[in-house]
PDB file of N, CA and C in Angstrom:
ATOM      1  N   UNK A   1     141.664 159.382 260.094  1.00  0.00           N
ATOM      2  CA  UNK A   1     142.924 159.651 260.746  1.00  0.00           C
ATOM      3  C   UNK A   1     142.715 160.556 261.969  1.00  0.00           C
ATOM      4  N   UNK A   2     141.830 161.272 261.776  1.00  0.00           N
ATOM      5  CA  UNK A   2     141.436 162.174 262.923  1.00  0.00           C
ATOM      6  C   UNK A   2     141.122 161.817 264.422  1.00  0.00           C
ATOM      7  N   UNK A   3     140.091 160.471 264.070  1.00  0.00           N
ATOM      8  CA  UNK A   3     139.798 159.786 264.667  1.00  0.00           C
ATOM      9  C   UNK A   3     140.420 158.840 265.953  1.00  0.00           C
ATOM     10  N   UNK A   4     141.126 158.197 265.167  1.00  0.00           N
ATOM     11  CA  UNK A   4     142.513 157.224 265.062  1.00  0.00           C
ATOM     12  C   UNK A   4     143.714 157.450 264.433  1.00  0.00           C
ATOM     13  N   UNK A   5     144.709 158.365 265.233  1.00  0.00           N
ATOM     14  CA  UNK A   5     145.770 158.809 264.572  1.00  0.00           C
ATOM     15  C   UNK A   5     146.701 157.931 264.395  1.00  0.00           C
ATOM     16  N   UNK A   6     146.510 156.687 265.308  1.00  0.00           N
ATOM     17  CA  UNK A   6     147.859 155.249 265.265  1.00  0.00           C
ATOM     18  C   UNK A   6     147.247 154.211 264.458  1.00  0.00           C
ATOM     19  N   UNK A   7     146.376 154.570 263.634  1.00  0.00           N
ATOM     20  CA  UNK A   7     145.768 152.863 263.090  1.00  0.00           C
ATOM     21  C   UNK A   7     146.730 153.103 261.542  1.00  0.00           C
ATOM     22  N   UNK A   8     147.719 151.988 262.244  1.00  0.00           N
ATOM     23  CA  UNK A   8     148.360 151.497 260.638  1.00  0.00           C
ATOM     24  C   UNK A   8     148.249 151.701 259.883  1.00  0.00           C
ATOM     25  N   UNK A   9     147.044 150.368 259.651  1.00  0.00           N
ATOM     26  CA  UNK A   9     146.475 150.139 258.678  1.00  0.00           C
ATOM     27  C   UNK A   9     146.159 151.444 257.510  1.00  0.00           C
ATOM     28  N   UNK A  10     145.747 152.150 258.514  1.00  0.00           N
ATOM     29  CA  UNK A  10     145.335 153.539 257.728  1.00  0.00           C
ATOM     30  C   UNK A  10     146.046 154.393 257.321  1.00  0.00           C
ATOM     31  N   UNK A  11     146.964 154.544 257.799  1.00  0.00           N
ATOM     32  CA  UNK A  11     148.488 155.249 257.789  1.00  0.00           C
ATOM     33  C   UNK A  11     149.311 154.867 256.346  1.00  0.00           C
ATOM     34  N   UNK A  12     149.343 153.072 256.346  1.00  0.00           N
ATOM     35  CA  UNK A  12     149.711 152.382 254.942  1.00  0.00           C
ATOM     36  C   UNK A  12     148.622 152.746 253.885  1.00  0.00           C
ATOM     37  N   UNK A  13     147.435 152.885 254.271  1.00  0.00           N
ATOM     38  CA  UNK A  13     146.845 152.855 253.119  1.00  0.00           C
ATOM     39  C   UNK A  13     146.970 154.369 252.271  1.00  0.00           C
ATOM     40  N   UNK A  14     147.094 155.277 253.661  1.00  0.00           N
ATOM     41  CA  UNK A  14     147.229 157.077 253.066  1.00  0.00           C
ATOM     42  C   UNK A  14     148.857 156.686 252.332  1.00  0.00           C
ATOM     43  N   UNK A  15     149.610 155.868 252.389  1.00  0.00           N
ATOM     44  CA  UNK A  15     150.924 156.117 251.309  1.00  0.00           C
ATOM     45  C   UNK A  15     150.633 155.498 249.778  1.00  0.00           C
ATOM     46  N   UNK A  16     149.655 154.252 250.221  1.00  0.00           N
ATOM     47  CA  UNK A  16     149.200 153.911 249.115  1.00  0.00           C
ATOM     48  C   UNK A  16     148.458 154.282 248.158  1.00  0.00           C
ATOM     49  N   UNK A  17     148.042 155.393 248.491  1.00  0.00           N
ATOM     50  CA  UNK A  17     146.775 156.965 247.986  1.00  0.00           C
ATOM     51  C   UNK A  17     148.088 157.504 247.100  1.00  0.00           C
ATOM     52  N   UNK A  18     148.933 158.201 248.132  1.00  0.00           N
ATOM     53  CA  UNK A  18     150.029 159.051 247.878  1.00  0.00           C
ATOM     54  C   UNK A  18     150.889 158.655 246.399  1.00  0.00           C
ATOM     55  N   UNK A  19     151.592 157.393 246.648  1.00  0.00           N
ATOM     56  CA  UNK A  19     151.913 156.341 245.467  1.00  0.00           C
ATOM     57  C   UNK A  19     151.455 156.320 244.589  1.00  0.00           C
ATOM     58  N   UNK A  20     150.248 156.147 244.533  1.00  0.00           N
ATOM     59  CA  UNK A  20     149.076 156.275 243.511  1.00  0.00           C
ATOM     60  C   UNK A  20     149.084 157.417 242.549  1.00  0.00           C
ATOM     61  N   UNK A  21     149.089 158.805 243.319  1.00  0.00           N
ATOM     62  CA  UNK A  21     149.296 160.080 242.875  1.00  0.00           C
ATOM     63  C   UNK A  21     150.656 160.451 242.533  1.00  0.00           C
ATOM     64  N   UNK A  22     151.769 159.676 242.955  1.00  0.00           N
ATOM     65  CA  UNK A  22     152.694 160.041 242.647  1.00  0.00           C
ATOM     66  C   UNK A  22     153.693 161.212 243.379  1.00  0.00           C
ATOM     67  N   UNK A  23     153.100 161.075 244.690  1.00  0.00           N
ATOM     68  CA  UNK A  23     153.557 162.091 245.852  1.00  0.00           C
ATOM     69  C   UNK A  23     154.509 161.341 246.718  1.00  0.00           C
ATOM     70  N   UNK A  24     155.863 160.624 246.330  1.00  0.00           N
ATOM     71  CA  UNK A  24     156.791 159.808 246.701  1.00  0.00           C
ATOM     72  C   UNK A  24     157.132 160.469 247.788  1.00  0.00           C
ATOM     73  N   UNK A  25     157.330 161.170 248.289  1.00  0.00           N
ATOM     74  CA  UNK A  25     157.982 161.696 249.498  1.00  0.00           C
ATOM     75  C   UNK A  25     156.647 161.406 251.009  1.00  0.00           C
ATOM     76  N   UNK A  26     155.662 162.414 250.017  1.00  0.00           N
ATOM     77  CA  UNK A  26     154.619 162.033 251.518  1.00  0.00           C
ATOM     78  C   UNK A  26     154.343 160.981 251.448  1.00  0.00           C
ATOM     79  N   UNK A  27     153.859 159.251 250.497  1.00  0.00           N
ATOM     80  CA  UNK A  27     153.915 158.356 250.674  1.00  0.00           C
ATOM     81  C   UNK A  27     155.012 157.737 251.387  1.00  0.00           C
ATOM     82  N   UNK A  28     156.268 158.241 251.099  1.00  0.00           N
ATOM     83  CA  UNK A  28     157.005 157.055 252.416  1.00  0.00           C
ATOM     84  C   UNK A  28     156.860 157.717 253.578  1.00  0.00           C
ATOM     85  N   UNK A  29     156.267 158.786 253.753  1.00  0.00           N
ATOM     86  CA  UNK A  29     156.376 159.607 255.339  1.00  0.00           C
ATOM     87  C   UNK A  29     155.337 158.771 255.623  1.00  0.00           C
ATOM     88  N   UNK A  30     154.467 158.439 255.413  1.00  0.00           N
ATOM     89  CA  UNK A  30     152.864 157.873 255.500  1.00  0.00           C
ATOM     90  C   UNK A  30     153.387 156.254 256.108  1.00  0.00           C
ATOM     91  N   UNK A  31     154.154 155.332 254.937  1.00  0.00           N
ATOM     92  CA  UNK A  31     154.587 154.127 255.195  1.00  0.00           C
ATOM     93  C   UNK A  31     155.739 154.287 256.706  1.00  0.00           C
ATOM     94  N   UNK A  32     156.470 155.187 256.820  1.00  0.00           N
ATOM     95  CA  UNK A  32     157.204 155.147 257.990  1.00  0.00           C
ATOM     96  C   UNK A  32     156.582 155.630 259.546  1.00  0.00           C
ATOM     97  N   UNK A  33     155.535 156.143 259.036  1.00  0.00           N
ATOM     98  CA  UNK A  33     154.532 156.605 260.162  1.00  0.00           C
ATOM     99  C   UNK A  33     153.883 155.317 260.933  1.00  0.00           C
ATOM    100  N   UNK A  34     153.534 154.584 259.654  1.00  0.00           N
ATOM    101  CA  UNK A  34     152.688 153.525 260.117  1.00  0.00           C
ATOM    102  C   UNK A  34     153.831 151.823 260.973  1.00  0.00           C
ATOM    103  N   UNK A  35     155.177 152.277 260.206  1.00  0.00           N
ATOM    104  CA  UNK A  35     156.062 151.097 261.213  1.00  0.00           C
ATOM    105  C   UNK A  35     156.678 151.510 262.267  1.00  0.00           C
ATOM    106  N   UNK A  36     156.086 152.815 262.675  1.00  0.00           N
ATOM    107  CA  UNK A  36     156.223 153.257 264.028  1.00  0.00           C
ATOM    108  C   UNK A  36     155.789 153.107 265.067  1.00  0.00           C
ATOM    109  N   UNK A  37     154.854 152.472 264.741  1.00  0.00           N
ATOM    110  CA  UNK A  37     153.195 151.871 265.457  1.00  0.00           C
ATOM    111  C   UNK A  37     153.279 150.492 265.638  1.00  0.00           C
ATOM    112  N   UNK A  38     153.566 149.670 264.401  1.00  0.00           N
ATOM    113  CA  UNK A  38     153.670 148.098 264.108  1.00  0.00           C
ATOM    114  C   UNK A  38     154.744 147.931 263.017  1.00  0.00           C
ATOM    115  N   UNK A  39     156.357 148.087 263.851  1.00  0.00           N
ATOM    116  CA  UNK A  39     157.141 147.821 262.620  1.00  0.00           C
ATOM    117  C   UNK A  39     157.647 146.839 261.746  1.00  0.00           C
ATOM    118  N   UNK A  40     156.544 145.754 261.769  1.00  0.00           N
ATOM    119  CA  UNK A  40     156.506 144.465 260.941  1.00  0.00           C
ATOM    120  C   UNK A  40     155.640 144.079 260.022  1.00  0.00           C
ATOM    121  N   UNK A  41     154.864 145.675 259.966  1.00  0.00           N
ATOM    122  CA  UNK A  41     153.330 145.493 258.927  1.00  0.00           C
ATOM    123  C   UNK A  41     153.815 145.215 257.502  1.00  0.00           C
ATOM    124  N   UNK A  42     154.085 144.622 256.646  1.00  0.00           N
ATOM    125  CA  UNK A  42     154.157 144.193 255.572  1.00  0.00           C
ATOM    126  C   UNK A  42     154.086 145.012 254.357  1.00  0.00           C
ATOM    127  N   UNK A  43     152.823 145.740 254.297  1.00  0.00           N
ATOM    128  CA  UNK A  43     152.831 146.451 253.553  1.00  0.00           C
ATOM    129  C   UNK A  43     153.167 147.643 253.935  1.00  0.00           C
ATOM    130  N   UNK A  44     153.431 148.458 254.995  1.00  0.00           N
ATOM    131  CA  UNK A  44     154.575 149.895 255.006  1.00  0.00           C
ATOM    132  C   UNK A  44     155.709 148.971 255.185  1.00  0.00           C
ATOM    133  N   UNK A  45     155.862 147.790 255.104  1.00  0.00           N
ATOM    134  CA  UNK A  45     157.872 147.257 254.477  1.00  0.00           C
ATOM    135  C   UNK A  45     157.745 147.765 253.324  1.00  0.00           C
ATOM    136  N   UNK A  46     156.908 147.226 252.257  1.00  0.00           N
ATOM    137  CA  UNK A  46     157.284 146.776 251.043  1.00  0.00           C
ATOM    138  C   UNK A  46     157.458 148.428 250.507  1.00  0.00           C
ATOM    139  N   UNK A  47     156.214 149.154 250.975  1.00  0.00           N
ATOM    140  CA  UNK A  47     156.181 150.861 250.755  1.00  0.00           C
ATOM    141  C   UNK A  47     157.798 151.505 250.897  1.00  0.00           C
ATOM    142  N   UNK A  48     158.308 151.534 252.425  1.00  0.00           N
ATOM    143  CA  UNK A  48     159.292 151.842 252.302  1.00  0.00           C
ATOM    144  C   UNK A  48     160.694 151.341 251.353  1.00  0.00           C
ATOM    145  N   UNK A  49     160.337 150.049 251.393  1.00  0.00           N
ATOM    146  CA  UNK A  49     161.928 149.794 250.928  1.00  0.00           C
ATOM    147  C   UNK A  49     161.664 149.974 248.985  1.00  0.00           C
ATOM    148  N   UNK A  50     160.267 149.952 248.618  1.00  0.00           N
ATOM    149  CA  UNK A  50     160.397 150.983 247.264  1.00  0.00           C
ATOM    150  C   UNK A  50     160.589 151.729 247.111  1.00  0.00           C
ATOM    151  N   UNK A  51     160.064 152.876 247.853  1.00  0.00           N
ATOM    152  CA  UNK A  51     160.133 153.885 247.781  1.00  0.00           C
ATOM    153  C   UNK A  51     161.736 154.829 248.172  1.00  0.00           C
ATOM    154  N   UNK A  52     162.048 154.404 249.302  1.00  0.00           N
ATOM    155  CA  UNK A  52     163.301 154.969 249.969  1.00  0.00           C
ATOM    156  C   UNK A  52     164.224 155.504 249.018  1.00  0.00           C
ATOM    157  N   UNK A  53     164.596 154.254 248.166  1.00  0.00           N
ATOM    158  CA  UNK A  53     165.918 154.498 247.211  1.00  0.00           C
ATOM    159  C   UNK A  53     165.682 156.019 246.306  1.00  0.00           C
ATOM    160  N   UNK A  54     164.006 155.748 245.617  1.00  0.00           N
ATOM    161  CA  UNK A  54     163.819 157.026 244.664  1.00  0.00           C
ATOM    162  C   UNK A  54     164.030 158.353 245.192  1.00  0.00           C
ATOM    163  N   UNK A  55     163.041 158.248 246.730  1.00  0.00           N
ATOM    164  CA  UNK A  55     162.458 159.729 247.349  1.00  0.00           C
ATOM    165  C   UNK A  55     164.225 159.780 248.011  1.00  0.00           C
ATOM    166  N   UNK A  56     164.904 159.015 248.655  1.00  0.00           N
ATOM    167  CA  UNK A  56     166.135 159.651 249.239  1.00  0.00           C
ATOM    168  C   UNK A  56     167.655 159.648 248.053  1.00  0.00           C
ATOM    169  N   UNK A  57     167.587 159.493 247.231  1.00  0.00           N
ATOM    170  CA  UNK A  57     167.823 159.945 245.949  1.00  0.00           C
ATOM    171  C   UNK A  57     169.200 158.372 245.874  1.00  0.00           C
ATOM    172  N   UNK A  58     168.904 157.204 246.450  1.00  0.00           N
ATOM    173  CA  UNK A  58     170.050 156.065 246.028  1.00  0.00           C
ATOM    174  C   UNK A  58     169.100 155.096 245.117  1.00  0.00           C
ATOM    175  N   UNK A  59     168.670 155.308 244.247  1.00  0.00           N
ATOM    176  CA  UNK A  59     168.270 154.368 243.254  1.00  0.00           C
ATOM    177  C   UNK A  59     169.139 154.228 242.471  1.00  0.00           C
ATOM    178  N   UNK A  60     169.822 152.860 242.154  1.00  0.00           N
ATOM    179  CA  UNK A  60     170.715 152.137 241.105  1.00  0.00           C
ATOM    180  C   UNK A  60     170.600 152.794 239.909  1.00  0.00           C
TER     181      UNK A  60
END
């Protein structure tokens, strides 16, 4: 990331770390970081629109 602070790819994958651990908030910061860059990447969609409802507190 240091490196390459705009690579997506990498950006989705640090939410997918996050997710993993169970750090819902910095994972969607991670997934919204990365459709800032390319906002049609697929996988920060699917990141955000899971995540959103829990971390911004509208889950059904």
């Amino acid at each position: 990331m240091k490196r390459e602070p705009r690579h997506f790819g990498a950006l989705a994958g640090l939410g997918l770390i996050y997710e993993e651990l169970g750090q819902q908030r910095q994972a969607l910061e991670a997934f919204r970081a990365a459709l800032v860059i390319h906002p049609h990447y697929e996988v920060a969609l699917q990141g955000v629109h899971r995540l959103e409802p829990r971390v911004d507190g509208r889950e059904a």
